[in-house]
Protein backbone atom coordinates (compact mmCIF):
# COMPACT_ATOMS: atom_id res chain seq x y z
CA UNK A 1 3.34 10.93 -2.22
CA UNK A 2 4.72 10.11 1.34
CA UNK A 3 2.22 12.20 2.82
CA UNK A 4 -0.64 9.98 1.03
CA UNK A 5 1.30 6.78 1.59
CA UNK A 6 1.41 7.23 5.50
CA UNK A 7 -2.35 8.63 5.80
CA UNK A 8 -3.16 5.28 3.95
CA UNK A 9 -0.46 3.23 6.49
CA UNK A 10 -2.83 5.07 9.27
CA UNK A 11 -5.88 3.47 7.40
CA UNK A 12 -4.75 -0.06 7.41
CA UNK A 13 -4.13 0.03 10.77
CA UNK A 14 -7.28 0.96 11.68
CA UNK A 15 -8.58 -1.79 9.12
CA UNK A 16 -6.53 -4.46 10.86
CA UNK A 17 -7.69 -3.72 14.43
CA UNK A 18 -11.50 -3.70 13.35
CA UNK A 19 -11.14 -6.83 11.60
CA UNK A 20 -8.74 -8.41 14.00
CA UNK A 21 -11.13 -7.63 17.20
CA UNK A 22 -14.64 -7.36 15.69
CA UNK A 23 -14.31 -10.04 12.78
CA UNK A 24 -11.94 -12.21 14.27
CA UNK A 25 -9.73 -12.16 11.19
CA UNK A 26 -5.99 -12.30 11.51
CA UNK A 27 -4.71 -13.96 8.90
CA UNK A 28 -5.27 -12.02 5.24
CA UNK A 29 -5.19 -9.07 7.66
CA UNK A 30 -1.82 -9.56 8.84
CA UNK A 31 -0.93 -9.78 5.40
CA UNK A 32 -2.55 -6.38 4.23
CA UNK A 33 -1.00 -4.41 7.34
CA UNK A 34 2.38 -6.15 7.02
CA UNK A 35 2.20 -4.79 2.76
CA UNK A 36 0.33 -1.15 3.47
CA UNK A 37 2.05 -0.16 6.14
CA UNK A 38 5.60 -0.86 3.64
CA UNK A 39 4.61 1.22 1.43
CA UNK A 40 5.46 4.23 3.22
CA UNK A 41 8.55 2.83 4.44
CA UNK A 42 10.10 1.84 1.42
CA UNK A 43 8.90 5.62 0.18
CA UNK A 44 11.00 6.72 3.14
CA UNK A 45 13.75 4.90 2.70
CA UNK A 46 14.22 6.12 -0.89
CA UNK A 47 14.84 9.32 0.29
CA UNK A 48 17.91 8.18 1.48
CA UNK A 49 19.09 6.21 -2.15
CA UNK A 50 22.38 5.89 -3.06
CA UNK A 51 21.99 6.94 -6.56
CA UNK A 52 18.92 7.29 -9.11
CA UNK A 53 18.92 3.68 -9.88
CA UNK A 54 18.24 2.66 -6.00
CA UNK A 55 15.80 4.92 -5.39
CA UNK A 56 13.96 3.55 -8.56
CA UNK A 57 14.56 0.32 -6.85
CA UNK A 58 13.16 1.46 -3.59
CA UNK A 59 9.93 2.92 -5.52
CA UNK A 60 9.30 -0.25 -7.14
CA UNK A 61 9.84 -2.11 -4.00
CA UNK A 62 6.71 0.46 -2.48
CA UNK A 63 5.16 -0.74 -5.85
CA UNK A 64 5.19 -4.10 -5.48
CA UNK A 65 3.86 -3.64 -1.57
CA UNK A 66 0.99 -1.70 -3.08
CA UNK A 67 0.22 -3.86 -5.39
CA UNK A 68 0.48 -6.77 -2.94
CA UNK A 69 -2.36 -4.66 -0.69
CA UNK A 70 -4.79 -4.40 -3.24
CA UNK A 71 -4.45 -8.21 -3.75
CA UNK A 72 -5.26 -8.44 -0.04
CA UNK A 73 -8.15 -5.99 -0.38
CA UNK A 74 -9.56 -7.78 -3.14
CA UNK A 75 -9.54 -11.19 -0.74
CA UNK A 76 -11.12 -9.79 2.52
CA UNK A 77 -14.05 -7.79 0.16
CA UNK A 78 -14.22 -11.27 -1.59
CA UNK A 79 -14.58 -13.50 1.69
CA UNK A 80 -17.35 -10.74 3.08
CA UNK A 81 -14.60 -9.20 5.86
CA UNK A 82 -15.50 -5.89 4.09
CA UNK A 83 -18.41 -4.25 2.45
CA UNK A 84 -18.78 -2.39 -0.36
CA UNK A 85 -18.53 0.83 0.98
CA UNK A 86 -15.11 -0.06 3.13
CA UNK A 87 -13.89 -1.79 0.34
CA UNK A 88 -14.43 0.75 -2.70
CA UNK A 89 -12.92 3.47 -0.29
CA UNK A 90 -9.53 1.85 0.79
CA UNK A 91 -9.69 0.50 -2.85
CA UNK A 92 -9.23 3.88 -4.25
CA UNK A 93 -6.51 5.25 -2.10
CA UNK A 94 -4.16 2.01 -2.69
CA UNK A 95 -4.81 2.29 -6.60
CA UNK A 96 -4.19 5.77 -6.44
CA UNK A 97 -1.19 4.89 -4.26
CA UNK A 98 -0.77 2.65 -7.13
CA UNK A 99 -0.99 5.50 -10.42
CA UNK A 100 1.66 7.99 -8.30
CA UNK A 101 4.67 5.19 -7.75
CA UNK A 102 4.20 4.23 -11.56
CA UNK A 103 4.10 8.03 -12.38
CA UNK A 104 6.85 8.32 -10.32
CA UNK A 105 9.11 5.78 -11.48
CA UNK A 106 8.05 5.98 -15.30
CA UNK A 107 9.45 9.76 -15.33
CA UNK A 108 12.43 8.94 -13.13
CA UNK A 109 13.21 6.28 -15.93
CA UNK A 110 12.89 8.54 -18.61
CA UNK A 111 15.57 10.79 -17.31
CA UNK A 112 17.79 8.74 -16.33
């Protein structure tokens, strides 16, 4: 999952400089990088939990941050920063993002 996570982190990057320097957006794409890039991080930094229960938390926080993204995708497709293409394609790796950290934390909670 962490590989996917920071392969996706390398993604938004990209995204942000392209839009940043050739669609002189830096607003909702500030946003996006700031809540893709976290992802990974908070991955990363559940590897180092205390206990079960806070690296659950630490999942769910790389939840919430990939949750947050798509609601950022879904804005810069909506006010034309993206096309179709760009946008189905980053689209898919943040809700697949998405499916693994509820996978994750739905069997986690079940045995705990």
């Amino acid at each position: 999952m962490l590989d996917k996570a920071e392969k996706f982190a390398g993604r938004i990057i990209k995204m942000y400089q392209y839009l940043s320097t050739q669609k002189n957006e830096h607003i909702i794409s500030k946003q996006v990088l700031r809540s893709g890039t976290s992802i990974g991080a908070n991955i990363t930094e559940s590897r180092n939990a205390q206990s079960t229960a806070d690296f659950i938390n630490k999942l769910n926080i790389a939840l919430k941050e990939a949750d947050e993204t798509i609601y950022w995708l879904k804005n810069l497709y909506n006010g034309k920063y993206l096309n179709d293409k760009e946008y189905n394609s980053i689209y898919h790796d943040a809700e697949e993002l998405v499916k693994l950290l509820v996978s994750s934390i739905k069997t986690l909670k079940e045995k705990n």
